[in-house]
Every structure is written in structure tokens, then in C-alpha cells.
PDB file of N, CA and C in Angstrom:
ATOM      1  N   UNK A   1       0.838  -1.164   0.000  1.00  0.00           N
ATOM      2  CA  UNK A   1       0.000   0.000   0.000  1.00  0.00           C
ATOM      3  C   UNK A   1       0.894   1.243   0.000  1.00  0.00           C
ATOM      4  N   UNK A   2       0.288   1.727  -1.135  1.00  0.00           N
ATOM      5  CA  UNK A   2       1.638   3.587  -0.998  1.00  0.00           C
ATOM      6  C   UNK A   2       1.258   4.259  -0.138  1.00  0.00           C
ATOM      7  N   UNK A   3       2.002   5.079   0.130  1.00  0.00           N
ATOM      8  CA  UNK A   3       2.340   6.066   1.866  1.00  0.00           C
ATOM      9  C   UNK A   3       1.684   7.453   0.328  1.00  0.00           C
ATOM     10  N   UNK A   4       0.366   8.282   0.868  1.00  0.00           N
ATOM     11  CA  UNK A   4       0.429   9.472   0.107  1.00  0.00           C
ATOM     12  C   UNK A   4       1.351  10.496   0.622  1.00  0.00           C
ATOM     13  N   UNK A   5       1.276  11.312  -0.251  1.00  0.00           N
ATOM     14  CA  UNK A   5       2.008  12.513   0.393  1.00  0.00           C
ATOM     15  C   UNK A   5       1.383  13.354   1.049  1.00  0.00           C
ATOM     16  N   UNK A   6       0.058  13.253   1.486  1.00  0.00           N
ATOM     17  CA  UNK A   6      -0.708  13.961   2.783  1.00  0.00           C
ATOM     18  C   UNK A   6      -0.133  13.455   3.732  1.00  0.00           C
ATOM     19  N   UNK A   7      -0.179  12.042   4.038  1.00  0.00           N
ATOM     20  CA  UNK A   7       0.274  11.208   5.166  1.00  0.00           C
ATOM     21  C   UNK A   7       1.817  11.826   5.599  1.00  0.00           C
ATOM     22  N   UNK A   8       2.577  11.692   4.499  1.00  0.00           N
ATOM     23  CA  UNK A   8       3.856  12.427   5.048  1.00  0.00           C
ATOM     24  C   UNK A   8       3.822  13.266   5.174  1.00  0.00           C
ATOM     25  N   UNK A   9       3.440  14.701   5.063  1.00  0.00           N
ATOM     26  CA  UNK A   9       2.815  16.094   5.190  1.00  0.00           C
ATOM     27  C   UNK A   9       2.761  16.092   6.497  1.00  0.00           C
ATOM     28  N   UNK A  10       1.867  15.450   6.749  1.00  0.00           N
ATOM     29  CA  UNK A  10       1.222  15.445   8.133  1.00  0.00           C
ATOM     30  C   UNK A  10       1.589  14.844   9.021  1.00  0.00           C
ATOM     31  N   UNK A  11       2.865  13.988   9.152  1.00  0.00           N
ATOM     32  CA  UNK A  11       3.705  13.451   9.707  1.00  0.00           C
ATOM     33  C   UNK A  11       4.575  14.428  10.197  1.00  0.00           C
ATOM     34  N   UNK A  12       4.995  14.987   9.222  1.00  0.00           N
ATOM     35  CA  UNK A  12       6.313  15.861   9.282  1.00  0.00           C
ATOM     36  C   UNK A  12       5.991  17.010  10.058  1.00  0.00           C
ATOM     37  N   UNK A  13       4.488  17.429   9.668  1.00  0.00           N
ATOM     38  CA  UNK A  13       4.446  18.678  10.470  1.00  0.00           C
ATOM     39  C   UNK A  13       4.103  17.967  12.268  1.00  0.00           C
ATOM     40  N   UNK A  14       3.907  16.963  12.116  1.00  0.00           N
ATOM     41  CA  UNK A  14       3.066  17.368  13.656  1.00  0.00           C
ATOM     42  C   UNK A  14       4.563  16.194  14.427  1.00  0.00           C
ATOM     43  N   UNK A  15       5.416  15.863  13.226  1.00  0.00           N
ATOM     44  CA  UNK A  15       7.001  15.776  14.337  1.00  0.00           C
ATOM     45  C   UNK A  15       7.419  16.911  14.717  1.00  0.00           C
ATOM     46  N   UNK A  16       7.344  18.178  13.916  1.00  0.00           N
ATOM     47  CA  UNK A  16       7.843  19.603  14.206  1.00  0.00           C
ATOM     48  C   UNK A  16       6.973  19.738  15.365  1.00  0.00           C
ATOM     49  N   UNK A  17       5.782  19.841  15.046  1.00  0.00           N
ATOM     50  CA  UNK A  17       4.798  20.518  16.489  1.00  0.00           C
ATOM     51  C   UNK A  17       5.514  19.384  18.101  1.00  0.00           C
ATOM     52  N   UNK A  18       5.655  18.539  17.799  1.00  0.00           N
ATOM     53  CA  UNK A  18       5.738  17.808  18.764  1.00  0.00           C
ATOM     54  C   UNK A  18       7.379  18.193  19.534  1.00  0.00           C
ATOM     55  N   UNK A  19       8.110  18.114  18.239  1.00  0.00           N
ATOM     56  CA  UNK A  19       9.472  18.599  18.804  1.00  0.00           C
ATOM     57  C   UNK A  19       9.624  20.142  19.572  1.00  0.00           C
ATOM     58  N   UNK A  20       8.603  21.025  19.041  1.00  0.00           N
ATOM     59  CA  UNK A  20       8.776  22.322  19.500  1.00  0.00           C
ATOM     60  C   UNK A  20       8.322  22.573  20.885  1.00  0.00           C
ATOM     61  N   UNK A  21       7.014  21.344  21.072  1.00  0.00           N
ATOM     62  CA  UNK A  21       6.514  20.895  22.309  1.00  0.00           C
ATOM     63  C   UNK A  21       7.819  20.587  23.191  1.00  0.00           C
ATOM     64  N   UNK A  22       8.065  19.526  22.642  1.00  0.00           N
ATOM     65  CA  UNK A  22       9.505  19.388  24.096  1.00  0.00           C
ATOM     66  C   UNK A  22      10.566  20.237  23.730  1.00  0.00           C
ATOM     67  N   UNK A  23      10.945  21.145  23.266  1.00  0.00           N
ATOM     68  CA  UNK A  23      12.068  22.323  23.099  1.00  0.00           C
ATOM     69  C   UNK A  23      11.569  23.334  24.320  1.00  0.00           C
ATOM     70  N   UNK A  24      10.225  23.771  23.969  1.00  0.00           N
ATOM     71  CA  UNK A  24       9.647  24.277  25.400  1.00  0.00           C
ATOM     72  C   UNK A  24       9.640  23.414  26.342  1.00  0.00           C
ATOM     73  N   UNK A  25       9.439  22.486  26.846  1.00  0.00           N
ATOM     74  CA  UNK A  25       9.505  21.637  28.243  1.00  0.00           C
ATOM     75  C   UNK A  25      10.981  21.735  28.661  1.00  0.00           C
ATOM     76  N   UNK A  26      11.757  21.396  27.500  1.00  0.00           N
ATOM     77  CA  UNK A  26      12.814  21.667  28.112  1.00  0.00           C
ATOM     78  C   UNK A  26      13.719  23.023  28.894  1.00  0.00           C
ATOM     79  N   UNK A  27      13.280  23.970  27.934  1.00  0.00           N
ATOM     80  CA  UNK A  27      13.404  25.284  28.388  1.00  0.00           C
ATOM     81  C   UNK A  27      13.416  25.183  29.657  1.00  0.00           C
ATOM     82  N   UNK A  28      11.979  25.013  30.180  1.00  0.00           N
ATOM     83  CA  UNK A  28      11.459  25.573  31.076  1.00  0.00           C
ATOM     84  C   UNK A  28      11.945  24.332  32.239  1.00  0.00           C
ATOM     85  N   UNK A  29      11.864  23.241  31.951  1.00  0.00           N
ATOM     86  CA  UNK A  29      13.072  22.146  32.811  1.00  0.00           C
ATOM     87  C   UNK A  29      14.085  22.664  33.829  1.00  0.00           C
ATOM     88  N   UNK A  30      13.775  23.018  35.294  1.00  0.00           N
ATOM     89  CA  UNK A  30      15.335  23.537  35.609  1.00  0.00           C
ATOM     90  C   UNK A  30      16.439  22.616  35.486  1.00  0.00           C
ATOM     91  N   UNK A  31      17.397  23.288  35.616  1.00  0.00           N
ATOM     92  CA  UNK A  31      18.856  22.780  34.606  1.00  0.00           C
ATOM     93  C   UNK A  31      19.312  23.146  33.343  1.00  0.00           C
ATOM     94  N   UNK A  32      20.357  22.218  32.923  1.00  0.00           N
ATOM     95  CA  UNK A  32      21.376  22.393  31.855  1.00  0.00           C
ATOM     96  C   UNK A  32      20.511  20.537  31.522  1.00  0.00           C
ATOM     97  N   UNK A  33      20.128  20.544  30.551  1.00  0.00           N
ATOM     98  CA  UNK A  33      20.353  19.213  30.051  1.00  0.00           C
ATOM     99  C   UNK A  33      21.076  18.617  28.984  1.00  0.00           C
ATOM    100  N   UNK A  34      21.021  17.883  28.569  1.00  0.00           N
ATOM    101  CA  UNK A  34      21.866  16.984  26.997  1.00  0.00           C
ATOM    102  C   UNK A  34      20.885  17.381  26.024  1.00  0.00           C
ATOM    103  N   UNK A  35      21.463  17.855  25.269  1.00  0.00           N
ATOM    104  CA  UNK A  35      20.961  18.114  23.664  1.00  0.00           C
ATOM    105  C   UNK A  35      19.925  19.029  23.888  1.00  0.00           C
ATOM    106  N   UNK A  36      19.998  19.781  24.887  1.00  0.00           N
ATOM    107  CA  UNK A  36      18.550  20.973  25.015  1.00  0.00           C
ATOM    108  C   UNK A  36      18.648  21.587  23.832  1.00  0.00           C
ATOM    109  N   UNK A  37      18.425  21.594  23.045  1.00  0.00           N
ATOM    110  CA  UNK A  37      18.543  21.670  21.585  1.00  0.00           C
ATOM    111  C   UNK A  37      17.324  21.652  20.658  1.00  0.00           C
ATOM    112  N   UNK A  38      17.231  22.278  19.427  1.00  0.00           N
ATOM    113  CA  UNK A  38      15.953  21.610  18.724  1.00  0.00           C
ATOM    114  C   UNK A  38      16.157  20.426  18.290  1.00  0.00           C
ATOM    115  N   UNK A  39      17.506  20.002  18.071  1.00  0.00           N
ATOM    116  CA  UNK A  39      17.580  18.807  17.502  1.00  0.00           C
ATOM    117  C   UNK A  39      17.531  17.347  18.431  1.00  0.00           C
ATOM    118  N   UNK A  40      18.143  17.883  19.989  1.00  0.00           N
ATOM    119  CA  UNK A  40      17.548  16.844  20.582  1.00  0.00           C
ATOM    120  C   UNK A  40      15.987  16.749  20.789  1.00  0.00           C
ATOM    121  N   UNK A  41      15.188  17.578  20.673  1.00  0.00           N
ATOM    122  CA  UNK A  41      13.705  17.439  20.716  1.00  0.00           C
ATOM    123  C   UNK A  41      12.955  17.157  19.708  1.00  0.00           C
ATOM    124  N   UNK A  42      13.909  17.158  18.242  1.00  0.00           N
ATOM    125  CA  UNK A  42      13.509  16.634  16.871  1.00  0.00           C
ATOM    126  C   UNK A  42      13.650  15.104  17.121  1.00  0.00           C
ATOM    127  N   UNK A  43      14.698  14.697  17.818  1.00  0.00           N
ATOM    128  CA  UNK A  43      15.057  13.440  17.982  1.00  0.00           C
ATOM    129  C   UNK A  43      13.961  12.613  19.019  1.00  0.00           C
ATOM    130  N   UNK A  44      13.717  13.312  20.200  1.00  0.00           N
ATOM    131  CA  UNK A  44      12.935  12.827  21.020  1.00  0.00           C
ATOM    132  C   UNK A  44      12.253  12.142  20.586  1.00  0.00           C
ATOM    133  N   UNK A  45      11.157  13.770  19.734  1.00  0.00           N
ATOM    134  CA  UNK A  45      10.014  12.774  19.020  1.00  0.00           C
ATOM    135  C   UNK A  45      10.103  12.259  18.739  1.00  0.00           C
ATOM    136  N   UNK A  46      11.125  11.837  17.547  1.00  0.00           N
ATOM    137  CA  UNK A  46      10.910  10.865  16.463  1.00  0.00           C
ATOM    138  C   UNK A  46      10.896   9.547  17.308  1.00  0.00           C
ATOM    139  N   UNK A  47      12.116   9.395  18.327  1.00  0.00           N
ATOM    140  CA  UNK A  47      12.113   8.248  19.038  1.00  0.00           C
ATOM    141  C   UNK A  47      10.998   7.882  19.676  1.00  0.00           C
ATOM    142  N   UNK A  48      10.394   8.921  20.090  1.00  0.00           N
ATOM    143  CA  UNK A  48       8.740   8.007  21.276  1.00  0.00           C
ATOM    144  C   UNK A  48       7.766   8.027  20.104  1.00  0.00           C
ATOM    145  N   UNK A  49       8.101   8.596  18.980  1.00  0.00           N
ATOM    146  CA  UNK A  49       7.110   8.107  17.910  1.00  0.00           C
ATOM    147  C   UNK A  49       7.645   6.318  17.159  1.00  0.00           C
ATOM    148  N   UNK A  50       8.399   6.432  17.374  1.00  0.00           N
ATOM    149  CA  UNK A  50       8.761   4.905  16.961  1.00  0.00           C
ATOM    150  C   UNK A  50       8.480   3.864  18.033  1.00  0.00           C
ATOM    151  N   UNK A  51       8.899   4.012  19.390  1.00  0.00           N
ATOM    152  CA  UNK A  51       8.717   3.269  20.576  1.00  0.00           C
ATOM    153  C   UNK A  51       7.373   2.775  20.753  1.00  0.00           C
ATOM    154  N   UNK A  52       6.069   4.254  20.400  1.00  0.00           N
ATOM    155  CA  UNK A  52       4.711   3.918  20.581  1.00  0.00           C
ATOM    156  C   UNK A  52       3.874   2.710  19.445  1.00  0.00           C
ATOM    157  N   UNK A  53       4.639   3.395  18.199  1.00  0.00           N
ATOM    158  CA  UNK A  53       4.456   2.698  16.998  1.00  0.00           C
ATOM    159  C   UNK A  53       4.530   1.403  17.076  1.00  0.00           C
ATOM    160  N   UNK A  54       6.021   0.747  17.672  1.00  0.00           N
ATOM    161  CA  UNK A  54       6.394  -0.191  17.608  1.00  0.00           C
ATOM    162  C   UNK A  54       5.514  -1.130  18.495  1.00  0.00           C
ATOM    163  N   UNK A  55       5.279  -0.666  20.376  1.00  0.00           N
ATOM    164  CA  UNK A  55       4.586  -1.237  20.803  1.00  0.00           C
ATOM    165  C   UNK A  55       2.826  -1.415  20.398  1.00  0.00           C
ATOM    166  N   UNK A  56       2.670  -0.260  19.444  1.00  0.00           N
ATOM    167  CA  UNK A  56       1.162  -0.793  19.298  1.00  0.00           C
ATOM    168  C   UNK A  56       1.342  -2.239  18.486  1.00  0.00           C
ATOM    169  N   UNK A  57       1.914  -2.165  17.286  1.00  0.00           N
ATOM    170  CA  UNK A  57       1.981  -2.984  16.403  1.00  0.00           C
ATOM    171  C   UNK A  57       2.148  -4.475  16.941  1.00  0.00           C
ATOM    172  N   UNK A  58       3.246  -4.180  18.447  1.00  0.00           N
ATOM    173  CA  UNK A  58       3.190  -6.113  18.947  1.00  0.00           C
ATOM    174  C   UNK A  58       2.534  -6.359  19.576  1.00  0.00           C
ATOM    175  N   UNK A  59       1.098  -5.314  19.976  1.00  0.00           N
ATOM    176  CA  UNK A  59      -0.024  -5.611  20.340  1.00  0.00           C
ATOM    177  C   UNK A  59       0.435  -6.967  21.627  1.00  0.00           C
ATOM    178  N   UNK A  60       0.778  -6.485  22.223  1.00  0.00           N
ATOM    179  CA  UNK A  60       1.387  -7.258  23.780  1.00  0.00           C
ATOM    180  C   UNK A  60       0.381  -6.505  24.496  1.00  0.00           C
ATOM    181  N   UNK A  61       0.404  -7.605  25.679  1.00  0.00           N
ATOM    182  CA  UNK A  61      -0.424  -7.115  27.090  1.00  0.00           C
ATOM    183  C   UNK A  61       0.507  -5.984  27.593  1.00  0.00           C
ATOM    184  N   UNK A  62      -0.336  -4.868  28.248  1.00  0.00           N
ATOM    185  CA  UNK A  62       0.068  -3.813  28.667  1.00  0.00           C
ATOM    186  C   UNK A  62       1.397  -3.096  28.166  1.00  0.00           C
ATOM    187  N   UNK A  63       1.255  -2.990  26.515  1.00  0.00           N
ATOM    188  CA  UNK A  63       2.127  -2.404  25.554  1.00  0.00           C
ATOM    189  C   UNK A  63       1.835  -0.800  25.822  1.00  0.00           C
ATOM    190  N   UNK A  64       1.017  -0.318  26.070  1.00  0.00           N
ATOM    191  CA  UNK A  64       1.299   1.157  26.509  1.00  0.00           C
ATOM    192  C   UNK A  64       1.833   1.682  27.595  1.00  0.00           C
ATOM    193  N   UNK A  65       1.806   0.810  29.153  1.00  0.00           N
ATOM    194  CA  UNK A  65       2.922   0.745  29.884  1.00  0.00           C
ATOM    195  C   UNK A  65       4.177   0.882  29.881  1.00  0.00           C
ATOM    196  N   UNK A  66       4.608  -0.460  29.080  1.00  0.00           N
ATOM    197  CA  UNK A  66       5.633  -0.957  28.611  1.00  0.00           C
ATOM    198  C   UNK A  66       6.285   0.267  27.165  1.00  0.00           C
ATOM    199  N   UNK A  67       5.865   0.580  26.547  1.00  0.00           N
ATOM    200  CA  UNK A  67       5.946   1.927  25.642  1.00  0.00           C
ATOM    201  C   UNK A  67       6.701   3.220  26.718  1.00  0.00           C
ATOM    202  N   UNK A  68       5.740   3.476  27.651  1.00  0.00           N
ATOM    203  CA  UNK A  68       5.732   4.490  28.466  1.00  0.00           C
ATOM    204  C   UNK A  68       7.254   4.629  29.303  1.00  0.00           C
ATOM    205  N   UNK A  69       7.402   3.058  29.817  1.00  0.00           N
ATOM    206  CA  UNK A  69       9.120   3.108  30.463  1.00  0.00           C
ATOM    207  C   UNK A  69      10.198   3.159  29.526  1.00  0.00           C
ATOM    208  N   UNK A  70       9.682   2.732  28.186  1.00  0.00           N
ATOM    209  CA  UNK A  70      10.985   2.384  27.148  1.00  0.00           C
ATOM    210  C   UNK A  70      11.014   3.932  26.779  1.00  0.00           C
ATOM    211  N   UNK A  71       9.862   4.790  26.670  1.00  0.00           N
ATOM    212  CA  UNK A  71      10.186   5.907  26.602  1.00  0.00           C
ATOM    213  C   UNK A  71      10.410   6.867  27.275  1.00  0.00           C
ATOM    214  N   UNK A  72      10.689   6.898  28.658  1.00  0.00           N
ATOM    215  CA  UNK A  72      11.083   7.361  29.674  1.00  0.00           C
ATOM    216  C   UNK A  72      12.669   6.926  29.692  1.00  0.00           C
ATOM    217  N   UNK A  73      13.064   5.930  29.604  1.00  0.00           N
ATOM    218  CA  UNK A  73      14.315   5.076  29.262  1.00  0.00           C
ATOM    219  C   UNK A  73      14.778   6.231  28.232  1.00  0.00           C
ATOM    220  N   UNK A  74      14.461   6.312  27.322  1.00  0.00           N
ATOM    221  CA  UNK A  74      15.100   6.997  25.976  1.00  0.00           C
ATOM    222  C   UNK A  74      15.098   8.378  26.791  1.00  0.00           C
ATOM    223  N   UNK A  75      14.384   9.025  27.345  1.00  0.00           N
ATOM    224  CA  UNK A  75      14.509  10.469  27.730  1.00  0.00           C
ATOM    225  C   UNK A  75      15.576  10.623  28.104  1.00  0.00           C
ATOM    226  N   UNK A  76      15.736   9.520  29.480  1.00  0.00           N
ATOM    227  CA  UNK A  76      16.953   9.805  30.498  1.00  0.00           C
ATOM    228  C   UNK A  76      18.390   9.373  29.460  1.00  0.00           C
ATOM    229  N   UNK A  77      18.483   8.952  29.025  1.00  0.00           N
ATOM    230  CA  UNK A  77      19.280   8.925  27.792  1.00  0.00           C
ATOM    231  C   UNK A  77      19.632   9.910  26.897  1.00  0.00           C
ATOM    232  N   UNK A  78      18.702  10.088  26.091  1.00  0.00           N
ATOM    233  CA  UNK A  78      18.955  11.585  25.469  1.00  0.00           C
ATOM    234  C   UNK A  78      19.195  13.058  26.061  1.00  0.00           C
ATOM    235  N   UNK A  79      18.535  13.172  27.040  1.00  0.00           N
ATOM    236  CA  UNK A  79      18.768  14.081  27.921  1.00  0.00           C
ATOM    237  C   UNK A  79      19.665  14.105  29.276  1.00  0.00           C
ATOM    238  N   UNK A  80      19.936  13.084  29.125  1.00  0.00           N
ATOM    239  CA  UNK A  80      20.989  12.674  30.669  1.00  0.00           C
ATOM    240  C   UNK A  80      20.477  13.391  31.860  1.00  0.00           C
ATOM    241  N   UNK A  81      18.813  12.924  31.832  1.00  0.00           N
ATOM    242  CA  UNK A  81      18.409  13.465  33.236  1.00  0.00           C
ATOM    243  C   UNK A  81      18.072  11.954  34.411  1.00  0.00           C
ATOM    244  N   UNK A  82      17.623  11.868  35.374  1.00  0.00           N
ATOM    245  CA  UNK A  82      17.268  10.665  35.804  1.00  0.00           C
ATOM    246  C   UNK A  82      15.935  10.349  35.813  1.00  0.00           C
ATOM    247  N   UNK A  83      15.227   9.123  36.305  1.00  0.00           N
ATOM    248  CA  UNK A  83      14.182   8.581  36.084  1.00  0.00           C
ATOM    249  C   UNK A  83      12.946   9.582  36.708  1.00  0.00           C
ATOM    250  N   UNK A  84      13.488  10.500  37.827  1.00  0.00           N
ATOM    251  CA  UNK A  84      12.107  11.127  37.593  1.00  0.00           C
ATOM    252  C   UNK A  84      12.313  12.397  37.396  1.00  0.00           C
ATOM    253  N   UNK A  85      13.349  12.402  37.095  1.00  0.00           N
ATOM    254  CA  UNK A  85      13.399  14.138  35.697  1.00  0.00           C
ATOM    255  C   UNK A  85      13.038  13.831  34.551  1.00  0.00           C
ATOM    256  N   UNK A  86      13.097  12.191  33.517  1.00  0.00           N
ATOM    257  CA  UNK A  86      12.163  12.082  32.542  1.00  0.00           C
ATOM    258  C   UNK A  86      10.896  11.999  32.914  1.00  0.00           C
ATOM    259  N   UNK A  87      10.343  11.394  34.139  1.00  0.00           N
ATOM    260  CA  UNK A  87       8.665  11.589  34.180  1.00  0.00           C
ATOM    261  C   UNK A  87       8.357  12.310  34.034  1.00  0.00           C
ATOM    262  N   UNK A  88       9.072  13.709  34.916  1.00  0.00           N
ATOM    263  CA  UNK A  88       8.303  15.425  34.825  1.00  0.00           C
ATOM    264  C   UNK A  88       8.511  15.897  33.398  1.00  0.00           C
ATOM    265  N   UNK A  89       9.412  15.639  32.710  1.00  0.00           N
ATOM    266  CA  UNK A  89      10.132  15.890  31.644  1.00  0.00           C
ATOM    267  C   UNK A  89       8.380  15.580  30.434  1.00  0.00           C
ATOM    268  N   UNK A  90       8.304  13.896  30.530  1.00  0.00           N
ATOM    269  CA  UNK A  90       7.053  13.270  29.806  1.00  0.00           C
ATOM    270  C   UNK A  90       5.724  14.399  30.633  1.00  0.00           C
ATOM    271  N   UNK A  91       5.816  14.164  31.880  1.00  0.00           N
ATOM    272  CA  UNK A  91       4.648  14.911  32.158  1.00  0.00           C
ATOM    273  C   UNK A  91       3.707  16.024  31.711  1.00  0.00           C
ATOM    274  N   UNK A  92       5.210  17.169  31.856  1.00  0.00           N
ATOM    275  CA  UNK A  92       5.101  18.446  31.036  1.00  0.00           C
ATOM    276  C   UNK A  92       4.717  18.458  29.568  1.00  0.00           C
ATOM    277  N   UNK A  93       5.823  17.538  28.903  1.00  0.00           N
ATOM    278  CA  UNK A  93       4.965  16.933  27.347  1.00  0.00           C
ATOM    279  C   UNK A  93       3.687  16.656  27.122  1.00  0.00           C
ATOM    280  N   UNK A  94       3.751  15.706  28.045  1.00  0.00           N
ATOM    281  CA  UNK A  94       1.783  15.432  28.047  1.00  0.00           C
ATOM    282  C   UNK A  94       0.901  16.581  27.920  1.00  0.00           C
ATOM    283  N   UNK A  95       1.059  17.554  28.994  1.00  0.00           N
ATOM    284  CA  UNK A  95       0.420  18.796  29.343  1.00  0.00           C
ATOM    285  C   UNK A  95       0.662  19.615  28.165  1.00  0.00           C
ATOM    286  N   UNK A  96       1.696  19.971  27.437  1.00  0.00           N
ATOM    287  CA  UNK A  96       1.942  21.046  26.897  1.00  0.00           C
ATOM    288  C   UNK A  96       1.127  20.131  25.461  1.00  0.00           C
ATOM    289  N   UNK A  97       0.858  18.548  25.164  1.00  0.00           N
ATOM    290  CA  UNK A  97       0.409  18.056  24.504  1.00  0.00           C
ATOM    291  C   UNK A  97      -1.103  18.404  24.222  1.00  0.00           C
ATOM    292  N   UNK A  98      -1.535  18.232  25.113  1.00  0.00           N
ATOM    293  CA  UNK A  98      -2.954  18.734  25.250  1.00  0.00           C
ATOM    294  C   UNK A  98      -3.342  20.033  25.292  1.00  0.00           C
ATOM    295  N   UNK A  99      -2.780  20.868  25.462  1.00  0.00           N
ATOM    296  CA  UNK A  99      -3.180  22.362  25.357  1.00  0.00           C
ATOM    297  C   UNK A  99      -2.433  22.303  23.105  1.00  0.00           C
ATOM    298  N   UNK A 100      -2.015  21.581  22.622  1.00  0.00           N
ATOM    299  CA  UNK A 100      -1.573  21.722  21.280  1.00  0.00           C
ATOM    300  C   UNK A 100      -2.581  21.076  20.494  1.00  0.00           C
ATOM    301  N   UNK A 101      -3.197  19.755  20.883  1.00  0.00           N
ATOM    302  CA  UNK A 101      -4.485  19.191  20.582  1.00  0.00           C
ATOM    303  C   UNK A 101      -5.634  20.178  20.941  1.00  0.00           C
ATOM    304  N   UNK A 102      -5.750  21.168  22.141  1.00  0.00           N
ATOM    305  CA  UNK A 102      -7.157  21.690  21.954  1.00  0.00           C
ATOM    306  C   UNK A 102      -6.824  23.351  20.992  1.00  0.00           C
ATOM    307  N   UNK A 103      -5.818  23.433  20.755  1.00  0.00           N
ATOM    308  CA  UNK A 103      -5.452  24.307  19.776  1.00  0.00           C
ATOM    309  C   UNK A 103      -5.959  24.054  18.401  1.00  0.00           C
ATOM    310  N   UNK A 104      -5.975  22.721  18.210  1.00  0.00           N
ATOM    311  CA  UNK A 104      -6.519  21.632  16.351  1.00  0.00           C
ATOM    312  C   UNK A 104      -5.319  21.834  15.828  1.00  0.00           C
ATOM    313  N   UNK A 105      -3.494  21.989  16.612  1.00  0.00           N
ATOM    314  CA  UNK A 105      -2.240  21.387  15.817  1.00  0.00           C
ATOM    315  C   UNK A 105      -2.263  19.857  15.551  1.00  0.00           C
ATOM    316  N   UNK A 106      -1.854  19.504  14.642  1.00  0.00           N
ATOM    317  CA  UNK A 106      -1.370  17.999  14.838  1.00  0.00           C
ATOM    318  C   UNK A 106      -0.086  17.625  15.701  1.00  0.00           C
ATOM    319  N   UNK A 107       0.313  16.842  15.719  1.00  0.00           N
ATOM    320  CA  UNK A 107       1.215  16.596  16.989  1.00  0.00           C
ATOM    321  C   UNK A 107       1.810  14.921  17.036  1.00  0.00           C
ATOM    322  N   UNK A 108       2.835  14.208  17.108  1.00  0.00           N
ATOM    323  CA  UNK A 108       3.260  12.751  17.278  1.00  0.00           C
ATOM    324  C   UNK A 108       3.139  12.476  18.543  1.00  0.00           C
ATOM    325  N   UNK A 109       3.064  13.165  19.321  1.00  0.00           N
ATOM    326  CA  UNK A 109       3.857  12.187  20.531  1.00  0.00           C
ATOM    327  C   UNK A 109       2.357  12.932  21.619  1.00  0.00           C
TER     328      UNK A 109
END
């Protein structure tokens, strides 16, 4: 089945929206982190967009859990913060997620 080019369109933009999402979280993050960067927050996304992807697809028991630590895992990694500086880290994402959804942006993560 071909991928249209809406689909990628709309991919691409709402990895940007999503990355710009955690560029602000991070900002506002106290500290110095790893790759506070746009490009580490280009990266983020893309990574918890693959992590979520991946776990829907193996359709495993409690794959959104399991999604949720592997991507918390990747935070503290990319960002070299610890396990519950990525929660607040995801948290804030979440939040700043939902105020971008009741905006009508598209968004990955």
C-alpha cells in the first residue's frame, strides 16, 4: 500500500509541532540538560514516535505501559536526566500536549 504525500505532510508537520513541544519543556526544565537543543527534541520525538508505533503494532499485554518506560528510558538517555526528571520531563509533554491538541495542531507524541 503507498504512503500518500498527505500522510507524510502530516507526519512531518506534527514531528515539528511535537518537537517544538519538548524544546519548550525543556526550556522551562530547571537545569542544563543533553541536547537541550531543537535537535535533541527533533530526535525525542521521532524516538517516542517509533517506541509507541512499535509497541502498538506487537499488540502485547500492557504495551502502553511498557511503551511508556521504554520511553522514559530513551529520555533519560537523550537528555541525561534521571528517572524522575524524565517523568516530569514526559509529564510536562503530556500537558503542553494537550493544550496543542485543543489548539486543532497535529502533533506525534
Amino acid at each position: 500500500m503507498p504512503i500518500s504525500v498527505g500522510a507524510i505532510l502530516e507526519f512531518i508537520i506534527g514531528w515539528v509541532v511535537s518537537a517544538i513541544v519538548i524544546y519548550v519543556v525543556l526550556k522551562i526544565f530547571p537545569g542544563k540538560q543533553k541536547r537541550e537543543n531543537i535537535a535533541g527534541a527533533l530526535l525525542a520525538a521521532l524516538v517516542g514516535e517509533i517506541i509507541f508505533a512499535l509497541f502498538n503494532i506487537l499488540n502485547i499485554p500492557f504495551a502502553n505501559t511498557l511503551a511508556i518506560v521504554a520511553w522514559l528510558w530513551a529520555l533519560r538517555k537523550i537528555f541525561g536526566v534521571g528517572w524522575i526528571g524524565a517523568a516530569v520531563i514526559a509529564f510536562l509533554i503530556y500537558v503542553f500536549s494537550v493544550f496543542v491538541s485543543l489548539l486543532g495542531l497535529p502533533h506525534i507524541i
